[in-house]
PDB file of N, CA and C in Angstrom:
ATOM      1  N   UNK A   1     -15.055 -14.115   4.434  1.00  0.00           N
ATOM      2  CA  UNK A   1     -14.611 -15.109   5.389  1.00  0.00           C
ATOM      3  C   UNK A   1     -14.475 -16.465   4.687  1.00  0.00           C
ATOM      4  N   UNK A   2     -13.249 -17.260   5.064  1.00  0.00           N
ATOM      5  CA  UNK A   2     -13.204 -18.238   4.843  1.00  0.00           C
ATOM      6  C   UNK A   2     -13.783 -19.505   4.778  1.00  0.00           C
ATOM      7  N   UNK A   3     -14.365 -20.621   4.631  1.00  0.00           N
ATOM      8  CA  UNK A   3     -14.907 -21.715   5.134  1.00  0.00           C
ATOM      9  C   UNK A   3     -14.220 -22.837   5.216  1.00  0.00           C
ATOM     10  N   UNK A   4     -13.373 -22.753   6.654  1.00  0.00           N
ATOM     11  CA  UNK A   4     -12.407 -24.120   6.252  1.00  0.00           C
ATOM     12  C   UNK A   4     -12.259 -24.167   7.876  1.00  0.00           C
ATOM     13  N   UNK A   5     -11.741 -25.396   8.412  1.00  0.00           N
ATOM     14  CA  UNK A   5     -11.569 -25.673   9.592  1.00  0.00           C
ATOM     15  C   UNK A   5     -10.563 -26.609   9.728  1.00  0.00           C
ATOM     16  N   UNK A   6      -9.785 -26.906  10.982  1.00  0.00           N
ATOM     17  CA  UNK A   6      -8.562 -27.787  10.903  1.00  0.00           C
ATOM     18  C   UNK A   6      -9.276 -28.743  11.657  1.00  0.00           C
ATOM     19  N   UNK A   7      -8.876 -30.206  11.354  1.00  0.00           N
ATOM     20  CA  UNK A   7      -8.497 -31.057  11.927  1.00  0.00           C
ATOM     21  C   UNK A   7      -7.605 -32.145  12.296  1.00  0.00           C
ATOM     22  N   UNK A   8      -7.986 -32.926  13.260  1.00  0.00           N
ATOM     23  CA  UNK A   8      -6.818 -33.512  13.988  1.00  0.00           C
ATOM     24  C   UNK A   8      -6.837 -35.019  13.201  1.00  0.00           C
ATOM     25  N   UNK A   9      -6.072 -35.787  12.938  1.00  0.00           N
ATOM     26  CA  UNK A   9      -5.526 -36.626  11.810  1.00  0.00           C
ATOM     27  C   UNK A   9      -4.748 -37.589  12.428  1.00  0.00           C
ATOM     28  N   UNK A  10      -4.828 -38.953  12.593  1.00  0.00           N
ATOM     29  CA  UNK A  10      -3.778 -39.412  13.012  1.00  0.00           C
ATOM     30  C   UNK A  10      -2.830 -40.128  11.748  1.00  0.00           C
ATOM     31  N   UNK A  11      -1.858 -40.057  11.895  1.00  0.00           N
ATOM     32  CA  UNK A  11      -0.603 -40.317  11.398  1.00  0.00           C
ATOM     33  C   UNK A  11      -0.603 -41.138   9.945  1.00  0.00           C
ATOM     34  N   UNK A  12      -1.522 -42.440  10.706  1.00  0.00           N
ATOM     35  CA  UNK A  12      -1.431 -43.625   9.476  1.00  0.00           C
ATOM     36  C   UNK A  12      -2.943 -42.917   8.876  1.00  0.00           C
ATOM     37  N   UNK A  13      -3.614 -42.166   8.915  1.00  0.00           N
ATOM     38  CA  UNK A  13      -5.133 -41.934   8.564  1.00  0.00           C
ATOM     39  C   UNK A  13      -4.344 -41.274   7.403  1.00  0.00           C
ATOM     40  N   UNK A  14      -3.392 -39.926   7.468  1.00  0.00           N
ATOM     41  CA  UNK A  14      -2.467 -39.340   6.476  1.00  0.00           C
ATOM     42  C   UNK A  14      -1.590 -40.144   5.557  1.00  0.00           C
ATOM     43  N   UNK A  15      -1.156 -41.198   5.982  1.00  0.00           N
ATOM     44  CA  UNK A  15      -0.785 -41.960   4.771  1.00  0.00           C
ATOM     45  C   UNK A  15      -1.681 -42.626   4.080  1.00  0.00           C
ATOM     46  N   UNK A  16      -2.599 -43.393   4.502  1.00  0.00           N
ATOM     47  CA  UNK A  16      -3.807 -43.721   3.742  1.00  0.00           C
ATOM     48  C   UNK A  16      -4.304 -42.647   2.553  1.00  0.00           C
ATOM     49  N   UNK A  17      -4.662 -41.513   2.881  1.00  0.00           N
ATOM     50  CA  UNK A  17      -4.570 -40.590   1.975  1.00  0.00           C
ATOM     51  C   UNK A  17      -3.881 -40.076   1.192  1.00  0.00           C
ATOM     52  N   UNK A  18      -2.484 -39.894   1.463  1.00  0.00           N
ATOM     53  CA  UNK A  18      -1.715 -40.161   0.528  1.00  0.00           C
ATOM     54  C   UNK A  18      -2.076 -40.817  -0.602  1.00  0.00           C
ATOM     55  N   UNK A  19      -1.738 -42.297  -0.012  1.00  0.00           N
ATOM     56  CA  UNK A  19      -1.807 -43.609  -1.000  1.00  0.00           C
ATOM     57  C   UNK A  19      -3.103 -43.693  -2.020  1.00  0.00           C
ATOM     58  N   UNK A  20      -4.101 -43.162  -1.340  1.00  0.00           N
ATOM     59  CA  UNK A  20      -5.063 -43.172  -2.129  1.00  0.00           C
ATOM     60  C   UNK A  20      -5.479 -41.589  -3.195  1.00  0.00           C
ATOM     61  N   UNK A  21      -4.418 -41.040  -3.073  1.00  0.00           N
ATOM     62  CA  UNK A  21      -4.988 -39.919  -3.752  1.00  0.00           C
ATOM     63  C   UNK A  21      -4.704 -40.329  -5.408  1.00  0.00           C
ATOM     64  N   UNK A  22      -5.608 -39.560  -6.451  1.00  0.00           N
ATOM     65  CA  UNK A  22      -5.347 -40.041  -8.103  1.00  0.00           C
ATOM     66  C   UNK A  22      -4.512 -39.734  -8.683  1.00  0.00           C
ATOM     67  N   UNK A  23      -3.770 -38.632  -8.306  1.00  0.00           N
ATOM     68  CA  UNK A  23      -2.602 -38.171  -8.211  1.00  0.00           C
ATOM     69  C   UNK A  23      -2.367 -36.939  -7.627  1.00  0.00           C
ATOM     70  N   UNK A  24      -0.828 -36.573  -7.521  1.00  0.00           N
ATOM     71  CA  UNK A  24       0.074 -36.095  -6.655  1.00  0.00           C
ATOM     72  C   UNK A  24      -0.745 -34.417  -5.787  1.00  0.00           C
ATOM     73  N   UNK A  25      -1.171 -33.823  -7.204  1.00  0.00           N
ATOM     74  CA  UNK A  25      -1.606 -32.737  -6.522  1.00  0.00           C
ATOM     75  C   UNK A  25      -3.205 -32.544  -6.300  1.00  0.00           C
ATOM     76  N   UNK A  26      -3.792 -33.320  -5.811  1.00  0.00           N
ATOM     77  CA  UNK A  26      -5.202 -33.729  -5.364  1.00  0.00           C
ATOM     78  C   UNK A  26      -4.901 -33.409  -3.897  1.00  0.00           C
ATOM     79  N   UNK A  27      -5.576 -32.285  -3.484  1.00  0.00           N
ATOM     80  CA  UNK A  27      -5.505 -31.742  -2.157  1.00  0.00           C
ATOM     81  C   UNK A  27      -6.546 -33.176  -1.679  1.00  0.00           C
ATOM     82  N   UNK A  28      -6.004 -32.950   0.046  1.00  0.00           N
ATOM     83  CA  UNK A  28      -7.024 -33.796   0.625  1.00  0.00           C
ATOM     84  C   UNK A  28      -8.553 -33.327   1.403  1.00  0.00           C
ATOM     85  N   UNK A  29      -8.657 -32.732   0.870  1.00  0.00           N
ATOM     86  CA  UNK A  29      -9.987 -32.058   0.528  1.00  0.00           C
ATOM     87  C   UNK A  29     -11.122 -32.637  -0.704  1.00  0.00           C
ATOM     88  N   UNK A  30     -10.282 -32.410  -1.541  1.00  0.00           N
ATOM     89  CA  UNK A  30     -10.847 -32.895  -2.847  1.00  0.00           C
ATOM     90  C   UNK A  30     -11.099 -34.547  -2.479  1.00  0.00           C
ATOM     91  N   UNK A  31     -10.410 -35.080  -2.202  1.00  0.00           N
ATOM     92  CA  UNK A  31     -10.298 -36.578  -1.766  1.00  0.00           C
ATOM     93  C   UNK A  31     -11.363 -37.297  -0.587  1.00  0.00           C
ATOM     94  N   UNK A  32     -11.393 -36.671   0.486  1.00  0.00           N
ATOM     95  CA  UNK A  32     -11.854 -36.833   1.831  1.00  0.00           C
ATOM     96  C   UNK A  32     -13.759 -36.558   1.101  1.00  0.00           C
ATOM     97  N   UNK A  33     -13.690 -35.494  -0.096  1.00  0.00           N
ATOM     98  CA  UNK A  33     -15.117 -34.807  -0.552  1.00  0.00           C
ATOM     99  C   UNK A  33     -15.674 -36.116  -1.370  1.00  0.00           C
ATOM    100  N   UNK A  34     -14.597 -36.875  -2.186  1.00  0.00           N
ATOM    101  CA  UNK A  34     -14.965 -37.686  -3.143  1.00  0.00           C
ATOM    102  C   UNK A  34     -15.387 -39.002  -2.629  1.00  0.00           C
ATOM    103  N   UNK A  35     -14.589 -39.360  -1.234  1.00  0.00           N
ATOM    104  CA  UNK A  35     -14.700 -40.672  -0.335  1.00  0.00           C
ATOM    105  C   UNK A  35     -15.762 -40.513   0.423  1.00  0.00           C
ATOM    106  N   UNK A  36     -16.194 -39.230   0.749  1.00  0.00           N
ATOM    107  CA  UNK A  36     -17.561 -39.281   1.639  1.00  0.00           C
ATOM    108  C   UNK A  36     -18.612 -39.378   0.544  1.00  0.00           C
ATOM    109  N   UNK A  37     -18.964 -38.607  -0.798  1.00  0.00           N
ATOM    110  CA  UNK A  37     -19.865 -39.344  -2.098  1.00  0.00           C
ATOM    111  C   UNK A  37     -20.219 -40.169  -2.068  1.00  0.00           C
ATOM    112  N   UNK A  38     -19.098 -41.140  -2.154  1.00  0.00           N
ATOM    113  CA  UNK A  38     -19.004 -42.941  -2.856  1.00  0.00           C
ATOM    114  C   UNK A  38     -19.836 -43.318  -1.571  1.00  0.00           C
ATOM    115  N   UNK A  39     -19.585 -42.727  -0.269  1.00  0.00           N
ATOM    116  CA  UNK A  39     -19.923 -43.878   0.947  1.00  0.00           C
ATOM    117  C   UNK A  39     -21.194 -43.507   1.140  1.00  0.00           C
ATOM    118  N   UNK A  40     -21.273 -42.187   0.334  1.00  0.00           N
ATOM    119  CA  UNK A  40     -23.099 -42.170   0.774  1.00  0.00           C
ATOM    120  C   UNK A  40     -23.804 -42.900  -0.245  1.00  0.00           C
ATOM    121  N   UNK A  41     -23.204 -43.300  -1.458  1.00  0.00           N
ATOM    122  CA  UNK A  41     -23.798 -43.401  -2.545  1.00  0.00           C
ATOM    123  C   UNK A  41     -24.064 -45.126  -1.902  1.00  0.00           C
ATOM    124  N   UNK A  42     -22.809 -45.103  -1.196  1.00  0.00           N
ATOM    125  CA  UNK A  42     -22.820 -47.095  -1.074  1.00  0.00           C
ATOM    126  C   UNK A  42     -24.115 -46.934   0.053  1.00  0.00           C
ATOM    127  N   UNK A  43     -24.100 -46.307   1.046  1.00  0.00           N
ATOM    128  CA  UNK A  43     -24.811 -46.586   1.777  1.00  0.00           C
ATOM    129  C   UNK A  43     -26.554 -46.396   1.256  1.00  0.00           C
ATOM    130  N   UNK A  44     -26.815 -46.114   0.316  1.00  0.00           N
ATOM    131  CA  UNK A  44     -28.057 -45.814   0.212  1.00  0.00           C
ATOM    132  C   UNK A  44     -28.275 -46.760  -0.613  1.00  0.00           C
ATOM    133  N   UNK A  45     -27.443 -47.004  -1.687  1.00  0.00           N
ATOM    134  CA  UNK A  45     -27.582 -48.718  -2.116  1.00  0.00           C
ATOM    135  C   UNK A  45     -27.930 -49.814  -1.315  1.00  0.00           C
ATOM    136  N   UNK A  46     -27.238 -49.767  -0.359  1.00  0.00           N
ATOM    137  CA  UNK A  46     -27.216 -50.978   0.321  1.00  0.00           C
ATOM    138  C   UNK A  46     -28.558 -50.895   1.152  1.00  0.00           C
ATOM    139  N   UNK A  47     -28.987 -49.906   1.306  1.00  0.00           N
ATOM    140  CA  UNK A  47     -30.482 -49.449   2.166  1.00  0.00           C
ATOM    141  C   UNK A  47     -31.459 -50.105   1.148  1.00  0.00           C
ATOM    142  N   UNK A  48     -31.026 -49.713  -0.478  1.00  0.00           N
ATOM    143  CA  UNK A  48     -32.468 -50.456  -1.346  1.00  0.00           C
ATOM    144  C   UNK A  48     -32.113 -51.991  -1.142  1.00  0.00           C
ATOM    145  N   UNK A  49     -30.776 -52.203  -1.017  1.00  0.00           N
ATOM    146  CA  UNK A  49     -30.832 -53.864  -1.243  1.00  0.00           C
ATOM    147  C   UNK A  49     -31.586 -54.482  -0.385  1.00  0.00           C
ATOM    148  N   UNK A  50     -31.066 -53.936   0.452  1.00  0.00           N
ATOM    149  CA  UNK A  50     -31.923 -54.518   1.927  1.00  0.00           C
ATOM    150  C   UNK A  50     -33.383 -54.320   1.864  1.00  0.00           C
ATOM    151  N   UNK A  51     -33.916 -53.498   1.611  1.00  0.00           N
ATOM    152  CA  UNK A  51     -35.395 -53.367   0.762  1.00  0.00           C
ATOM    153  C   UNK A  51     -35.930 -54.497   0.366  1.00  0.00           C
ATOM    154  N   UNK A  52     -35.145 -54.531  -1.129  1.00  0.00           N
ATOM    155  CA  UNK A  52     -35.731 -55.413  -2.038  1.00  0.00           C
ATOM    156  C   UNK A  52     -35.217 -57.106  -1.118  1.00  0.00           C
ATOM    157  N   UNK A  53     -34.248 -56.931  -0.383  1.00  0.00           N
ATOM    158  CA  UNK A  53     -34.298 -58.442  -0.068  1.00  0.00           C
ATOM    159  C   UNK A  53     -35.182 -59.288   1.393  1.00  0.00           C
ATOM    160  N   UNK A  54     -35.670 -58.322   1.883  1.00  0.00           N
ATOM    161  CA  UNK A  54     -37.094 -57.957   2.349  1.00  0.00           C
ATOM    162  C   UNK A  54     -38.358 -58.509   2.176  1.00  0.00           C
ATOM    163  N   UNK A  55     -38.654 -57.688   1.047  1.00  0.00           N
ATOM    164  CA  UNK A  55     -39.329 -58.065   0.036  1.00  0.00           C
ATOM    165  C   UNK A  55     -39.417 -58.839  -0.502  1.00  0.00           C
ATOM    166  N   UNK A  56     -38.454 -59.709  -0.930  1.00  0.00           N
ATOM    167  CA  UNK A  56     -38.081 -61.034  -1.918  1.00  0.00           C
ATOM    168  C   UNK A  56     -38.141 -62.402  -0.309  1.00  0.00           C
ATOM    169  N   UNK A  57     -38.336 -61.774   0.797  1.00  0.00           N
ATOM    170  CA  UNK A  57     -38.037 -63.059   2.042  1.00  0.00           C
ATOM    171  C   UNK A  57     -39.533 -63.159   1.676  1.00  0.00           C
ATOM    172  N   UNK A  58     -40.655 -62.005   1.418  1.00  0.00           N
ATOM    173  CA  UNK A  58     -41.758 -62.644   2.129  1.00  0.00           C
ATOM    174  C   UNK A  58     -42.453 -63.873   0.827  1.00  0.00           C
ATOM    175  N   UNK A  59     -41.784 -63.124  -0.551  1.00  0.00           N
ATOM    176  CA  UNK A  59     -42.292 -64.051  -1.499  1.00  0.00           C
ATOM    177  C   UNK A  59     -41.861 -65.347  -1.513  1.00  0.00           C
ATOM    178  N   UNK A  60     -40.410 -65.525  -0.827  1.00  0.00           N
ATOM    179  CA  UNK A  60     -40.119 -66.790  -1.429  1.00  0.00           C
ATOM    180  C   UNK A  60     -40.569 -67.752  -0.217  1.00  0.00           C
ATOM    181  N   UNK A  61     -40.794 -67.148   0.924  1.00  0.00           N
ATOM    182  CA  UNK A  61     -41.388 -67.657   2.006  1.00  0.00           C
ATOM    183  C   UNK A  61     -42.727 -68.646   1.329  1.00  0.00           C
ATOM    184  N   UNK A  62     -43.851 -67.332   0.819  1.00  0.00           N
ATOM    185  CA  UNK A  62     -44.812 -67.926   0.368  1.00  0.00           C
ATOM    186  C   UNK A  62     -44.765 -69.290  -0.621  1.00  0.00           C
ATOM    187  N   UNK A  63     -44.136 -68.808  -1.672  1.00  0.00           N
ATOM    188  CA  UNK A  63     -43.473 -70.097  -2.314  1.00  0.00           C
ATOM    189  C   UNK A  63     -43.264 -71.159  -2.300  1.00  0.00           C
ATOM    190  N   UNK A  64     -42.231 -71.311  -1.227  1.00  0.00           N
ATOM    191  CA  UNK A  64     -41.455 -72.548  -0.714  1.00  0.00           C
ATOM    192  C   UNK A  64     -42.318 -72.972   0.695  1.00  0.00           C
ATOM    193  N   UNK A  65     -43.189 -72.273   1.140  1.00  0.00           N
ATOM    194  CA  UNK A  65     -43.385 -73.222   2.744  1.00  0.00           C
ATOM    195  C   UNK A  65     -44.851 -73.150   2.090  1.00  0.00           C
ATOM    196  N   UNK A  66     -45.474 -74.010   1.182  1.00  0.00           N
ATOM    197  CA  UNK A  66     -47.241 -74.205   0.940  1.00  0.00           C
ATOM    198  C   UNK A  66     -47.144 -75.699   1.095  1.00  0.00           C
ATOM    199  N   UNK A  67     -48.594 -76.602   1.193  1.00  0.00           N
ATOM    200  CA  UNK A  67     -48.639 -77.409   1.212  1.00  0.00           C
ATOM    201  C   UNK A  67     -48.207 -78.320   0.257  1.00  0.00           C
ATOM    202  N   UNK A  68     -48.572 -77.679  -0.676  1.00  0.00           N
ATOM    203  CA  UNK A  68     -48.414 -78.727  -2.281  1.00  0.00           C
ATOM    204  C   UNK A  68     -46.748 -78.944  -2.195  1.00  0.00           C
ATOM    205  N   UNK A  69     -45.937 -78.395  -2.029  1.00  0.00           N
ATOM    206  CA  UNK A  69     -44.601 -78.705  -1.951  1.00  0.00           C
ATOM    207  C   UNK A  69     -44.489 -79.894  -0.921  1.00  0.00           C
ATOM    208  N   UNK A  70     -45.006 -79.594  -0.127  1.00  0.00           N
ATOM    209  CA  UNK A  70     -45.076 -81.355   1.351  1.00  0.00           C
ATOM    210  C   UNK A  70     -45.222 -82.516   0.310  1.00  0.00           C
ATOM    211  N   UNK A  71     -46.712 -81.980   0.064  1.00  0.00           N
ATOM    212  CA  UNK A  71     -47.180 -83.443  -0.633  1.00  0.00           C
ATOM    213  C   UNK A  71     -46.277 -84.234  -1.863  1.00  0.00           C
ATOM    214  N   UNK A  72     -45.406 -83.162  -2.456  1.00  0.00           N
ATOM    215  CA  UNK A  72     -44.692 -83.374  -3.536  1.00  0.00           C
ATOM    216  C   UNK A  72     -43.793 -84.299  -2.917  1.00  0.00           C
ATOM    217  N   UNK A  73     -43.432 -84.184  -1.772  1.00  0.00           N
ATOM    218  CA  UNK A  73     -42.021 -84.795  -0.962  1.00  0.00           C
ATOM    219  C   UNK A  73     -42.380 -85.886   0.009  1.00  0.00           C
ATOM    220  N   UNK A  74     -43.341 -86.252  -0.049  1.00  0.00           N
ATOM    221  CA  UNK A  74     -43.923 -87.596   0.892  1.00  0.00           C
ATOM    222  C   UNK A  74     -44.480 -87.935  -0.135  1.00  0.00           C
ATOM    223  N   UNK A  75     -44.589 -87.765  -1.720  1.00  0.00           N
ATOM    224  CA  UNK A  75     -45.323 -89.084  -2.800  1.00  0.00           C
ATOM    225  C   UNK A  75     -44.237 -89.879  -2.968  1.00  0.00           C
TER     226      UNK A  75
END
């Protein structure tokens, strides 16, 4: 048995693919497989960034809002 299923596509979604394929005979399969990769790959990036920038609010918080910085700015 096969493993494949049809779906429904609208018009300009098919030219997009087109346009973006690497060349001519790159089924859109191969394509649609390679664009869902990248977007998981982006999305899980962007999950650590958000992490680390998190992380980096509570330090610079500490940092920048202590007293000794006041006093520096009212001598």
């Amino acid at each position: 048995m096969i493993n494949q299923s049809t779906i429904l596509l609208d018009k300009k979604v098919i030219l997009l693919l087109k346009k973006a394929r690497e060349h001519p005979r790159q089924t859109y399969n191969e394509l649609l497989e390679k664009i869902v990769r990248i977007f998981i790959k982006l999305k899980e990036r962007n999950q650590y960034d958000e992490f680390l920038h998190k992380i980096q609010q509570e330090k610079m918080r500490e940092l920048w809002d202590n007293n000794k910085d006041e006093e520096w700015e009212n001598a």
